[in-house]
Every structure is written in structure tokens, then in C-alpha cells.
Protein backbone atom coordinates (compact mmCIF):
# COMPACT_ATOMS: atom_id res chain seq x y z
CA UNK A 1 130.73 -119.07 4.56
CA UNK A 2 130.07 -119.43 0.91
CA UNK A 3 127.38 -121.07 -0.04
CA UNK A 4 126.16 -123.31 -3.19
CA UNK A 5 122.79 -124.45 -4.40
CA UNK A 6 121.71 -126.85 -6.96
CA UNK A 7 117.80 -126.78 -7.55
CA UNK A 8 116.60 -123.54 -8.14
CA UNK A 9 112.97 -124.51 -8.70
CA UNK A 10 109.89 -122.95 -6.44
CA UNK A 11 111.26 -124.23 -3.14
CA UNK A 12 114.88 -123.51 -4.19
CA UNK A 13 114.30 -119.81 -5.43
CA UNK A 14 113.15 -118.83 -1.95
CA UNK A 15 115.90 -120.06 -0.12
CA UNK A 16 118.40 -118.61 -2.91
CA UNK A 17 116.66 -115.64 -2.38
CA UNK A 18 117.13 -115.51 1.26
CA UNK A 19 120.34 -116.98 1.64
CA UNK A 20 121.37 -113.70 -0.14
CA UNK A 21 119.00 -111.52 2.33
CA UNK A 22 121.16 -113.02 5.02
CA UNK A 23 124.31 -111.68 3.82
CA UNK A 24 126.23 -114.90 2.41
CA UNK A 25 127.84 -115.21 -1.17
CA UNK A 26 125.81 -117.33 -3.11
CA UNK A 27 126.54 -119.73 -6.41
CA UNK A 28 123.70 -121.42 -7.84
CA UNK A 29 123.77 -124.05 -10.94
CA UNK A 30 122.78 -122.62 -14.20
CA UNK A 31 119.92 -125.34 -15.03
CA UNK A 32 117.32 -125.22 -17.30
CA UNK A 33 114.66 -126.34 -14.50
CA UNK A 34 115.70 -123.52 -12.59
CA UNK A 35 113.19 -120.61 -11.74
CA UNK A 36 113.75 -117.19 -13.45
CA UNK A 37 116.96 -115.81 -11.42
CA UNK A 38 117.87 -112.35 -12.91
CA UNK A 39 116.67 -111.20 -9.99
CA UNK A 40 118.90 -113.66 -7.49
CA UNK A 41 122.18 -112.21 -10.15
CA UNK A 42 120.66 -108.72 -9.58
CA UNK A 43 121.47 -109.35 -5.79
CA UNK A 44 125.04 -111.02 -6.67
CA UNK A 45 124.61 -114.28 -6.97
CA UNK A 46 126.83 -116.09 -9.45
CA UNK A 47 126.67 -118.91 -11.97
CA UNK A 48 128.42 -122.35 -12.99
CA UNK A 49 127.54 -124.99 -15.10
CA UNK A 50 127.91 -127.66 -13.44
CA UNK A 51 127.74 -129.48 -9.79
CA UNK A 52 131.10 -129.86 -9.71
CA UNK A 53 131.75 -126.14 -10.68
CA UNK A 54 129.45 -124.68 -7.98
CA UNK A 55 131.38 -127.04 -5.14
CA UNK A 56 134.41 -126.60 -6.10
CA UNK A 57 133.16 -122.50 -5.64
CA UNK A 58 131.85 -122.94 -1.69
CA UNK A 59 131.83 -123.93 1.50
CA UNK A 60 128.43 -125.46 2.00
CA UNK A 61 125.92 -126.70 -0.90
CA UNK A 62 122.42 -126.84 -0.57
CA UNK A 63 120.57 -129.86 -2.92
CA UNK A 64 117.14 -128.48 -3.58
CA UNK A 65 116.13 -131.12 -6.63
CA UNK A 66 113.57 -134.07 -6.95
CA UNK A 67 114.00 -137.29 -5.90
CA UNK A 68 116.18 -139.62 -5.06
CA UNK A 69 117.89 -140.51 -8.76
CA UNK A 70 118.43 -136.44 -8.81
CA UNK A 71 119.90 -136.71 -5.73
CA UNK A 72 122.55 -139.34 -6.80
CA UNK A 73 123.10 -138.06 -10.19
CA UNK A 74 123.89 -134.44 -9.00
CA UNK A 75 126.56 -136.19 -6.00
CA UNK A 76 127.87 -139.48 -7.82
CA UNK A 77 127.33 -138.43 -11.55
CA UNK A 78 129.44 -137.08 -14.07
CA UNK A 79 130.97 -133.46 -12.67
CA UNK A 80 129.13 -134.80 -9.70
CA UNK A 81 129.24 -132.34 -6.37
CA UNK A 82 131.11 -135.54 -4.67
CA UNK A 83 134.39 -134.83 -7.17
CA UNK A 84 134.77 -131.78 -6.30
CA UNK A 85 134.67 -131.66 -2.37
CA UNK A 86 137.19 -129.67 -0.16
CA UNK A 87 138.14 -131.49 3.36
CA UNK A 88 135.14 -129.92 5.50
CA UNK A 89 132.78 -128.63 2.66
CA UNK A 90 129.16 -129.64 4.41
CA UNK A 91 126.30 -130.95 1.70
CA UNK A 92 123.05 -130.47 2.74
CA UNK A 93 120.56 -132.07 1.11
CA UNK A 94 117.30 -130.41 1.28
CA UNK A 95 114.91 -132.97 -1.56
CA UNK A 96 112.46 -135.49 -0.76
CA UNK A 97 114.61 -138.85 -0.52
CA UNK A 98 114.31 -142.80 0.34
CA UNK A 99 116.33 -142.76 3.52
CA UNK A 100 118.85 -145.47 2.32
CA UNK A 101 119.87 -143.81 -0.92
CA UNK A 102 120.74 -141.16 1.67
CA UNK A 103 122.40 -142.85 3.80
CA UNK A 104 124.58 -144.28 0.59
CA UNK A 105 125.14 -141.03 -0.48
CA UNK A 106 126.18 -139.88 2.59
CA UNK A 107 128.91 -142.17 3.07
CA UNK A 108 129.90 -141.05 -0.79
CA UNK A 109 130.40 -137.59 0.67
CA UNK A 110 132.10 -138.45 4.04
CA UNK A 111 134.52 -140.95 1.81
CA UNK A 112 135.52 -137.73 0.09
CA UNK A 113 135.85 -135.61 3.29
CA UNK A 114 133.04 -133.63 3.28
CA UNK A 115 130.24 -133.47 5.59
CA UNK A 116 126.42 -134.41 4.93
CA UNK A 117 123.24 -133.54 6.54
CA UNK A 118 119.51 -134.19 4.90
CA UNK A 119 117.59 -131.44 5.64
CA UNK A 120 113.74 -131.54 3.76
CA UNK A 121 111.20 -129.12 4.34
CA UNK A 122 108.11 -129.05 4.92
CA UNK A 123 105.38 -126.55 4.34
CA UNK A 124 105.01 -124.87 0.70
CA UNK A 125 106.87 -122.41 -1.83
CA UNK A 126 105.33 -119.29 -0.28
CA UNK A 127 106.92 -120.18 3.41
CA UNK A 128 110.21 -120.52 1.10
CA UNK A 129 109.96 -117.14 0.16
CA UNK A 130 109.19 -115.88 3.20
CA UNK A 131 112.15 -117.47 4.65
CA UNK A 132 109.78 -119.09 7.52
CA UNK A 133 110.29 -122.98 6.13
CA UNK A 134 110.35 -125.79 8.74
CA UNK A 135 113.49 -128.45 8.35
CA UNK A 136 113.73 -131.81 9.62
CA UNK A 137 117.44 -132.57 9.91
CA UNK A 138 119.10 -135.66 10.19
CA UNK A 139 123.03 -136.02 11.08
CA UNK A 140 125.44 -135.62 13.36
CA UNK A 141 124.82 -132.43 15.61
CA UNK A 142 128.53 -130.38 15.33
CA UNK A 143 127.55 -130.67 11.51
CA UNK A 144 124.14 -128.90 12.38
CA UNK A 145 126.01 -126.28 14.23
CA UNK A 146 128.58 -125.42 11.63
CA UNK A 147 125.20 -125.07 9.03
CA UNK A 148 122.85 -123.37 11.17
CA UNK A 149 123.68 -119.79 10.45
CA UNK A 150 123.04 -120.76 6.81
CA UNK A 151 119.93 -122.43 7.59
CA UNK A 152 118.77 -119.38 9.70
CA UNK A 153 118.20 -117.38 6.58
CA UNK A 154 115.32 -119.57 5.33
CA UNK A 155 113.93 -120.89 8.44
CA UNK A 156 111.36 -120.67 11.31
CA UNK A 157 112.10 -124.42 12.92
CA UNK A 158 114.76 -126.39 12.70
CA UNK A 159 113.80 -129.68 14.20
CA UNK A 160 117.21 -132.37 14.86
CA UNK A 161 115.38 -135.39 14.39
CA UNK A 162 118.10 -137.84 14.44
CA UNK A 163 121.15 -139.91 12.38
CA UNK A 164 121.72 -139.09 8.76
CA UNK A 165 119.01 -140.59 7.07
CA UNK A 166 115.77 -139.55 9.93
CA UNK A 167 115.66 -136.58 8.02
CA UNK A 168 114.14 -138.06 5.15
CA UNK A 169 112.42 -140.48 7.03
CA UNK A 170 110.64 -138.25 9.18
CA UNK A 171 109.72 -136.10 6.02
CA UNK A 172 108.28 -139.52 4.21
CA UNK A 173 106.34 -139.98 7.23
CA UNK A 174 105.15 -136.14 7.67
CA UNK A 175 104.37 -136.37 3.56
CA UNK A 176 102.28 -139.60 4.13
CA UNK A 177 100.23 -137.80 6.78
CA UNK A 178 99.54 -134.77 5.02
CA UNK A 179 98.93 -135.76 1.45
CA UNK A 180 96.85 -138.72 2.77
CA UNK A 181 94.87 -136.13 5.05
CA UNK A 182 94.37 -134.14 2.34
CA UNK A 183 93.81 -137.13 -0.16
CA UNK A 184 90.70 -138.35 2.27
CA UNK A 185 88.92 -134.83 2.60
CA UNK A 186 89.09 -134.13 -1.23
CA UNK A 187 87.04 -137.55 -1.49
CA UNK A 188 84.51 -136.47 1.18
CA UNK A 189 84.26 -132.97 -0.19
CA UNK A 190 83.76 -134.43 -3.76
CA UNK A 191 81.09 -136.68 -1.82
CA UNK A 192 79.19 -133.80 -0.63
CA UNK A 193 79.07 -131.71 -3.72
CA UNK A 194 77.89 -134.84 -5.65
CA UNK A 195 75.10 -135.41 -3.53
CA UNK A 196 73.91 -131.40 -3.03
CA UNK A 197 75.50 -130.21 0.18
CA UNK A 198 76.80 -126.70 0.09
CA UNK A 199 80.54 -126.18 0.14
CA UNK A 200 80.19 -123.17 3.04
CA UNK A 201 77.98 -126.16 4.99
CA UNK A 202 80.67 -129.01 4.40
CA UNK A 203 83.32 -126.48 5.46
CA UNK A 204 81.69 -124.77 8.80
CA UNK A 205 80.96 -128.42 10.41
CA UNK A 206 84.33 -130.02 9.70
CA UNK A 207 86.06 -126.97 11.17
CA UNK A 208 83.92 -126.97 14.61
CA UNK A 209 84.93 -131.00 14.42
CA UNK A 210 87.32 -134.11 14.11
CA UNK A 211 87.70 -132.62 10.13
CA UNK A 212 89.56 -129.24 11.63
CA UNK A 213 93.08 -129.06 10.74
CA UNK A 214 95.95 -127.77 8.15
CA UNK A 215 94.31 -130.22 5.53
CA UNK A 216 90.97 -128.17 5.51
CA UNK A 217 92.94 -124.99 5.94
CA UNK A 218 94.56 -125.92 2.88
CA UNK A 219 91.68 -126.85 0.56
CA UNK A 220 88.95 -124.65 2.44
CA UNK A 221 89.54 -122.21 -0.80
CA UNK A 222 89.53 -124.75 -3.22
CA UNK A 223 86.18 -126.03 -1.86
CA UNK A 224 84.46 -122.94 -1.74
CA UNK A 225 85.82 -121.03 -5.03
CA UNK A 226 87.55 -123.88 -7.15
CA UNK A 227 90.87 -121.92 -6.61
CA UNK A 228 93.70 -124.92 -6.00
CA UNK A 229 96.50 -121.52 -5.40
CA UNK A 230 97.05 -122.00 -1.71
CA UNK A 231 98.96 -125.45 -2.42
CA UNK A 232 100.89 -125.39 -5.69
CA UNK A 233 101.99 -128.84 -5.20
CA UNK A 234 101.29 -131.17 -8.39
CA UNK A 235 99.21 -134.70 -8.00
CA UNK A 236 102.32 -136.22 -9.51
CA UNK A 237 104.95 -134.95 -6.63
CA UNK A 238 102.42 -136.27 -4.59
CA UNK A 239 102.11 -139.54 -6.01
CA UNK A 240 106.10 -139.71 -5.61
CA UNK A 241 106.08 -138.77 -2.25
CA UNK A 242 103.59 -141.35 -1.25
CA UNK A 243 105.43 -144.17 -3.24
CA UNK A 244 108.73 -143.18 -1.96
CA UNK A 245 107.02 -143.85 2.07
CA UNK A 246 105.48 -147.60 0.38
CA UNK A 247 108.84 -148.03 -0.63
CA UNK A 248 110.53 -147.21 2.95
CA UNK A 249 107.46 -148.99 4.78
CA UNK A 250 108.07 -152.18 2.36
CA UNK A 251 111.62 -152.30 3.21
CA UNK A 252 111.05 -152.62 6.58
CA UNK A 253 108.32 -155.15 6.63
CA UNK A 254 105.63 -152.16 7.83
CA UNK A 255 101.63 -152.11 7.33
CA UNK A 256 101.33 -149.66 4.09
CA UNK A 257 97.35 -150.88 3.31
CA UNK A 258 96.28 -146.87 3.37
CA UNK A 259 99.35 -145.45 2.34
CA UNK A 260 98.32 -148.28 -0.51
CA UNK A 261 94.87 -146.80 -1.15
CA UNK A 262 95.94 -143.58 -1.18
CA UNK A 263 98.42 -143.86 -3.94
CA UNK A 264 95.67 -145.40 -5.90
CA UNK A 265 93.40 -143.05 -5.90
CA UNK A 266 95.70 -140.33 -6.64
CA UNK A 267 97.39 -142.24 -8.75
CA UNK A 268 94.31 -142.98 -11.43
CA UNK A 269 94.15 -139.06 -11.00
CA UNK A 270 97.38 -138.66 -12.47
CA UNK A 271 96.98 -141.65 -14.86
CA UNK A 272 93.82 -139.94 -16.21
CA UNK A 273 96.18 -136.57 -17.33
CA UNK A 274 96.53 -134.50 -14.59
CA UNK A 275 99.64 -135.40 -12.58
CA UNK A 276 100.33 -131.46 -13.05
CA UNK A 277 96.98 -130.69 -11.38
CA UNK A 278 97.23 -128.93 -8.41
CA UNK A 279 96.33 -131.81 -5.01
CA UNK A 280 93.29 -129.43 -4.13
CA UNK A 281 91.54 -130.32 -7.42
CA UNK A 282 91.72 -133.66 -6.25
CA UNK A 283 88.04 -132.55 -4.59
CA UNK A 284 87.25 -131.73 -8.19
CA UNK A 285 88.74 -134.60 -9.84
CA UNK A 286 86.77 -137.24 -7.16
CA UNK A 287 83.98 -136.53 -8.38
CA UNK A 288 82.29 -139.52 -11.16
């Protein structure tokens, strides 16, 4: 199987890189968002300039970009991936979406005789690299099947959660949790340093309590040593994540009044300059 991806950014890179590792032919768009990829051409990766280029090249493309209006641009656009589909070429769309732009899209690509799966990930661009990323996959299961031994390469769990379209819905809801997790214990942990109590103190009790959990894992360092490393994700990816789940919640006529408050505060974070901060200097940036 040949495979295609479009996104080479941190997340993308890794699975590029591991795609390769796994023994498939890989073409990758030649973008100027990309990460640096001599060493992906090193391992015989080619290049095309465009979406349609790459599709026309393979048998199953990867989407590794943005959002949503990526997303749509990259299929539907001009030299779009959708124009250039063979009968049976699967797209698998591994972004961050609103589950009915996917579901629109999908029908794009089945309209064109191709085959579509969203596919997001979750944990961060170090799992990517290590090829040990979780996806939550939504579409039909024969689809799944005929992608798996791609989605081996960069993969620990593969998790079939449902129609096309749950993909992205589960990730929304997954996101929500874990940004709004980490969203409340940067506010307590910028609470506690304002008011004198020491960082090893703040840490030790929340980890013996209810506060234990991938959140604290994730800012412990942060907290200690003001080193926001362990999650190179930026306030304003967070923001979008967030405000894609109000969106999906407001659609269907769902309570959103934390998802609300949590896209405020991080929001006036971003708003204030530093929607390329790292989230764990959010327990920095809390503070008055």
C-alpha cells in the first residue's frame, strides 16, 4: 500500500517518520508549515506540490492539518485530494474536526469513490515519534481493516468508536476533558503560589488525592521548575479545541456552562499575547 500525507507538522512528522519504519512508500506534500523533512527524503520519502499530486501518487492519504477549514480546503479546494481519488483510495483524516464538517466531507469523498475514516489522536508529539499514539476512529469497520496495517506503524490503541463522524466527536469530548482538567489545576496551582504554598507541597497532596491524574502528570514539571516541555501544545490550539466542542455541544442543544468558562479563561490568556504559550504556563499566566 502506498501511502500519502498532508500535514507534516509535529504530530505529522512522527507518523511520516514511522510510516517509513514500517516499510510502506511514502509521499508527503511539500508545504511550507511542514517540519524539517530531509531526514523523512533521506529514508525515501517523496515530494508533490500539491493535494491532488500526492493522491493521485497513493493508495491511502493521511490528513494531519488544523482544523476544520484545513480540512475542507485540502479535500474540496483547488487541486483538492477529492479530484484526484482512484475507486478505493481510503482518506483518513487524522486533525481535530467539528463532526459535521466531517461527515460533509466524507460524503465528498465517498461521492468520488473513495473511502473515509476520521482518525484523531490523542496524546502529544513525542508519542508520535515514538509511534505509540492512541486513535479514535470513526467509520465503517471493513474500511478500518483495509487501514490498519498502516495505522499499526504509528500506534499503541486503536479504539473503533463508531460511524464516520464519532471519531471527531469522541476526540472533542476527550480534548474538553483534558484541556479543561488541565485548565482548572493551572488556576489552583497559580492559587497556591500566590498565596505562599510550596510547589513540592501543592504537588505531593494532589497526587496522594482526588487531584492525581495525567493533568498533574503533565504540569507536575511545570509547577516545580517553570519548564512547560512535557506538553508542547500552544494556549491557542487549545482555545480551538475547546470552541470547536461549544460549537458541537451548541448544535445539539447540550449544557456547555464549563466548557464556557474554560474557554474564557484561556481565552483572555491568549488575548493578552500568548496564544503560542505553552498550556502549562497557564499556572504561570493565572497568576494577577
Amino acid at each position: 500500500m502506498r501511502v500519502g500525507i498532508i500535514g507534516v507538522g509535529l504530530m505529522g512528522h512522527g507518523i511520516a517518520l514511522n510510516v517509513l519504519k514500517g516499510g510502506f512508500s511514502l509521499v508527503i506534500l511539500d508545504h511550507r508549515g511542514n517540519q524539517p523533512v530531509d531526514d523523512l527524503i533521506e529514508m525515501g520519502a517523496d515530494q508533490r506540490s500539491s493535494p491532488d499530486a500526492v493522491t493521485a501518487a497513493v493508495d491511502l492519504v493521511i490528513l494531519c492539518v488544523t482544523g476544520s477549514a484545513q480540512v475542507e480546503e485540502v479535500l474540496a479546494g483547488d487541486a483538492g485530494v477529492v479530484s484526484a481519488l482512484k475507486p478505493g483510495t481510503i482518506v483518513v483524516d487524522c486533525s481535530t474536526a467539528l463532526p459535521g464538517s466531517t461527515e460533509r466531507m466524507a460524503a465528498l469523498v465517498a461521492a468520488a469513490g473513495g473511502r473515509f475514516l476520521d482518525a484523531p489522536m490523542t496524546r502529544l508529539a513525542k508519542q508520535a515519534h515514538e509511534g505509540t499514539l492512541n486513535i479514535l476512529v470513526g467509520g465503517e469497520a471493513e474500511v478500518l481493516d483495509a487501514a490498519r496495517p498502516v495505522l499499526d506503524t504509528f500506534t499503541e490503541n486503536i479504539d473503533h468508536v463508531g460511524a464516520v463522524g464519532f471519531g471527531h466527536r469522541m476526540k472533542l469530548l476527550h480534548n474538553y476533558v483534558s484541556i479543561g482538567h488541565m485548565a482548572l489545576l493551572a488556576e489552583a496551582a497559580a492559587q497556591a503560589a500566590e498565596t505562599g504554598v510550596e510547589p513540592q507541597v501543592f504537588v505531593d497532596v494532589l497526587a496522594k488525592g482526588g487531584g492525581a491524574g495525567a493533568a498533574l502528570e503533565r504540569l507536575r514539571k511545570c509547577i516545580l521548575t517553570g519548564d512547560a516541555s512535557d506538553v508542547p501544545f500552544a494556549i491557542g490550539n487549545a482555545i480551538k479545541d475547546i470552541d470547536y466542542y461549544r460549537e458541537m455541544v451548541g448544535e445539539e442543544a447540550g449544557s456547555r456552562a464549563i466548557a464556557d468558562g474554560v474557554s474564557a479563561a484561556i481565552g483572555a490568556a491568549a488575548k493578552a499575547g500568548h496564544g503560542d504559550d505553552y498550556v502549562p504556563e497557564l499556572t504561570r499566566l493565572f497568576r494577577s
